[in-house]
C-alpha atoms as a PDB file:
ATOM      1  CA  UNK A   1     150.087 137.831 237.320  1.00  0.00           C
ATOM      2  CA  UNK A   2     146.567 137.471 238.108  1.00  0.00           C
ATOM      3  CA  UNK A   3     145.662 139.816 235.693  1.00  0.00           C
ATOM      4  CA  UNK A   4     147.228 138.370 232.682  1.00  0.00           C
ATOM      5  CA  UNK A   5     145.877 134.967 232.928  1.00  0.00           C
ATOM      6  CA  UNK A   6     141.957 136.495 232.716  1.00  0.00           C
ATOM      7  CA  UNK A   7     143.033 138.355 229.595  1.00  0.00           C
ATOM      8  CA  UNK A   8     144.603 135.315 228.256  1.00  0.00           C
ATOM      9  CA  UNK A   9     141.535 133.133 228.989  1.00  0.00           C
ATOM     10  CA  UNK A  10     139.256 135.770 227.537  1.00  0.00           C
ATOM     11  CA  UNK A  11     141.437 135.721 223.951  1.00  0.00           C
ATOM     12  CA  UNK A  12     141.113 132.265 223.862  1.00  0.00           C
ATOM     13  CA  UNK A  13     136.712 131.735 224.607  1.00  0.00           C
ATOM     14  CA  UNK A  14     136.751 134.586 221.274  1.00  0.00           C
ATOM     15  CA  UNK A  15     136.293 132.262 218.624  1.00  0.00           C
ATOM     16  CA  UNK A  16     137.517 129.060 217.068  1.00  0.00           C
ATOM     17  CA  UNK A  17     141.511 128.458 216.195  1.00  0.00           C
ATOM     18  CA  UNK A  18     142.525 127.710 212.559  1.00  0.00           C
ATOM     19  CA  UNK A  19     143.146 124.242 213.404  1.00  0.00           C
ATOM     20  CA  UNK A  20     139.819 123.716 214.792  1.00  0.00           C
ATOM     21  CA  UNK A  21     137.953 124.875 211.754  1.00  0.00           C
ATOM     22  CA  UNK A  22     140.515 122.605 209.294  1.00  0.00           C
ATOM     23  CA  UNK A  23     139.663 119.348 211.486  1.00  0.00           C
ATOM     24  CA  UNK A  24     135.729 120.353 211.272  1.00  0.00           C
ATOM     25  CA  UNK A  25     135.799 121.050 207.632  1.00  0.00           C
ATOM     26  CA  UNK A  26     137.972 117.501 206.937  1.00  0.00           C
ATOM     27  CA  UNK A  27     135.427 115.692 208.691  1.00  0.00           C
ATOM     28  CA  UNK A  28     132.337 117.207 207.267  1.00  0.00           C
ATOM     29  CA  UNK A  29     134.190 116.632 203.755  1.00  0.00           C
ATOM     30  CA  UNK A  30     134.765 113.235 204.704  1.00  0.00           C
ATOM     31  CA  UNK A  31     131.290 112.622 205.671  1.00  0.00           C
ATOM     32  CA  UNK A  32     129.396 114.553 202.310  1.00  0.00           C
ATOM     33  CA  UNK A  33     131.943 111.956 200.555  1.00  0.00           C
ATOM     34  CA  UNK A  34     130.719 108.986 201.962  1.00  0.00           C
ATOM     35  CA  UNK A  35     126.760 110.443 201.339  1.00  0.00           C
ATOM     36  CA  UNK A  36     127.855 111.151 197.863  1.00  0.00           C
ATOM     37  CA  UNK A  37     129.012 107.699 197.371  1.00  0.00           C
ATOM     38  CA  UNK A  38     126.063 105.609 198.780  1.00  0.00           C
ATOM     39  CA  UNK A  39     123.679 108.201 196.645  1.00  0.00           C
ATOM     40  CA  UNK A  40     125.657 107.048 193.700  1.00  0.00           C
ATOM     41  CA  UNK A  41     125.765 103.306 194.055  1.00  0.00           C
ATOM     42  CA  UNK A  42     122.221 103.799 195.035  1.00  0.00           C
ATOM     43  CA  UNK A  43     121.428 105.393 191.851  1.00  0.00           C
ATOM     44  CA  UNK A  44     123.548 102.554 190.036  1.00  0.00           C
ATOM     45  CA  UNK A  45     121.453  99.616 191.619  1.00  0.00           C
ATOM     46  CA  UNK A  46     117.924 101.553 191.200  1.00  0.00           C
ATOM     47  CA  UNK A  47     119.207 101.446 186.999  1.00  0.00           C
ATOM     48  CA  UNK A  48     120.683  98.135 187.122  1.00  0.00           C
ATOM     49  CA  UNK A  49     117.084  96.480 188.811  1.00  0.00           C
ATOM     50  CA  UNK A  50     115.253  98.825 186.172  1.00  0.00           C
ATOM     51  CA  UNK A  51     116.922  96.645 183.148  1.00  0.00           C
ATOM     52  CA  UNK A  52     116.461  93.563 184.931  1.00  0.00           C
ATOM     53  CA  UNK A  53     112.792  94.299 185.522  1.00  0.00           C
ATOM     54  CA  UNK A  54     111.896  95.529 182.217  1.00  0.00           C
ATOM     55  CA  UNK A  55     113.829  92.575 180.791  1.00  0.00           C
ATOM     56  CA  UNK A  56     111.862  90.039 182.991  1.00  0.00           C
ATOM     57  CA  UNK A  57     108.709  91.828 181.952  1.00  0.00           C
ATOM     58  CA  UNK A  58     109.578  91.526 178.175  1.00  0.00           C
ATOM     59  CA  UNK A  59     110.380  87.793 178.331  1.00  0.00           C
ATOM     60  CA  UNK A  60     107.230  87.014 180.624  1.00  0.00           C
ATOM     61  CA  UNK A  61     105.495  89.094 177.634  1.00  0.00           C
ATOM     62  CA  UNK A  62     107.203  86.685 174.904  1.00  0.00           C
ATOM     63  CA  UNK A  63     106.523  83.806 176.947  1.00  0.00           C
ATOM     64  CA  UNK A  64     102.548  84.726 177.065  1.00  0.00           C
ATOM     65  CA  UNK A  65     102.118  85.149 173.801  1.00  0.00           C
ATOM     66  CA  UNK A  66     104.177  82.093 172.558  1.00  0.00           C
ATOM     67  CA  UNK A  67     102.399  80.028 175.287  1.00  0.00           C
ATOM     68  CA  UNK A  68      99.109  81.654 173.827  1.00  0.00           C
ATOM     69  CA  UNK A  69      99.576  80.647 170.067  1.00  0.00           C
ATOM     70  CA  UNK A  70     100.879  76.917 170.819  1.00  0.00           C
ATOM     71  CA  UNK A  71      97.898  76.188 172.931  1.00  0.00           C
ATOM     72  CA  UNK A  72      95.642  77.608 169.768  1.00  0.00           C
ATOM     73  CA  UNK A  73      97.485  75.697 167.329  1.00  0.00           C
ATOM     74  CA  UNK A  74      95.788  73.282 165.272  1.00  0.00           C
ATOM     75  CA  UNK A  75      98.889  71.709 164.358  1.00  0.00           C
ATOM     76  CA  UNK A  76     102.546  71.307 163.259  1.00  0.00           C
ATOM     77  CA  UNK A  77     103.385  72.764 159.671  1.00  0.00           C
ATOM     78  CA  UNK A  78     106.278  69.945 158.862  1.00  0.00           C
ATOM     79  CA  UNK A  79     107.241  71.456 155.762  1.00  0.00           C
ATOM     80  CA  UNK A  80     109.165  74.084 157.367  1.00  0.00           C
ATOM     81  CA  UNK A  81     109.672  72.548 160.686  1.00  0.00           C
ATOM     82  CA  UNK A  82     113.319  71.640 161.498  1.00  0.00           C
ATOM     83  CA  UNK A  83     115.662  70.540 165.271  1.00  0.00           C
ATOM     84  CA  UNK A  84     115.517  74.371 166.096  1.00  0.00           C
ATOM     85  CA  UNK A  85     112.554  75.730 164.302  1.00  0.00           C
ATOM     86  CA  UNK A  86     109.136  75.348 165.318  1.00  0.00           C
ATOM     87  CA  UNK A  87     105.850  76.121 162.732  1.00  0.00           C
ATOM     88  CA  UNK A  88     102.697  76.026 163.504  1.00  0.00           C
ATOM     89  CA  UNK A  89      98.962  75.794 162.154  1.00  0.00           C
ATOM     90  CA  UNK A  90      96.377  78.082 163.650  1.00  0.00           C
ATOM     91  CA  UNK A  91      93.354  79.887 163.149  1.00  0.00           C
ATOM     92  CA  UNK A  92      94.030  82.540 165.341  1.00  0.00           C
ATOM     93  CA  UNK A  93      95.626  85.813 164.001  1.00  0.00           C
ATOM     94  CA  UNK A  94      98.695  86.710 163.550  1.00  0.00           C
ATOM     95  CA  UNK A  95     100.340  89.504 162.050  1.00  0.00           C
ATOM     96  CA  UNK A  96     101.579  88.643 158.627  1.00  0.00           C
ATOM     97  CA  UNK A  97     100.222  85.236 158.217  1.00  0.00           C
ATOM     98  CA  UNK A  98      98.426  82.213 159.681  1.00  0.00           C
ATOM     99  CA  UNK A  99     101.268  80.357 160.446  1.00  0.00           C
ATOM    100  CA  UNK A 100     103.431  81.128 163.178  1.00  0.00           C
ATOM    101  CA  UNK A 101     107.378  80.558 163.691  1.00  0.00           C
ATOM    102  CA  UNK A 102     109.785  79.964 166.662  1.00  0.00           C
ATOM    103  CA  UNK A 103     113.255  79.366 166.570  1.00  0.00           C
ATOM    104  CA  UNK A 104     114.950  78.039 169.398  1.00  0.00           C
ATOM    105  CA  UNK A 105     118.792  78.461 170.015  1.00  0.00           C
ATOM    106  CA  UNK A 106     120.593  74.993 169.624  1.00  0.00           C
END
């Protein structure tokens, strides 16, 4: 009786049984899921606060340069000036013209 319980034991310390190696490989496929999905919203947030910069960086860049010409202006052109559109005189340059024009949403 002796005998068949060390040949028993010795089957068994062989190797790994099926359902050992189906539970491993679930969990390690849960787990590369879970990496796969924080790379992913991580790649999602890096784009979405790319835009966001680039479109702070654009309006600080309008902002500048508006701020820029109204402090140079020599005055208000009233010919063209309405409630939402802003011209004005200066000696600076400008592409196009010497008069510069803003319009401001109502």
């Amino acid at each position: 009786m002796s005998n068949v319980k060390c040949q028993m034991s010795d089957v068994n310390k062989r190797g790994f049984s099926l359902i050992e190696v189906l539970v491993s490989l679930a969990v390690l496929s849960i787990i590369i899921l879970l990496l796969a999905g924080v790379i992913v919203q991580m790649k999602f947030l890096q784009n979405k606060t790319g835009a966001e910069r680039e479109t702070l960086d654009a309006a600080n860049r309008a902002l500048s340069i508006m701020t820029y010409d109204i402090k140079g202006a020599e005055g208000i052109y009233t010919p063209t000036t309405t409630a939402d559109q802003l011209s004005l005189q200066t000696t600076r340059y400008i592409t196009g013209n010497a008069m510069l024009i803003f319009f401001c949403a109502v």
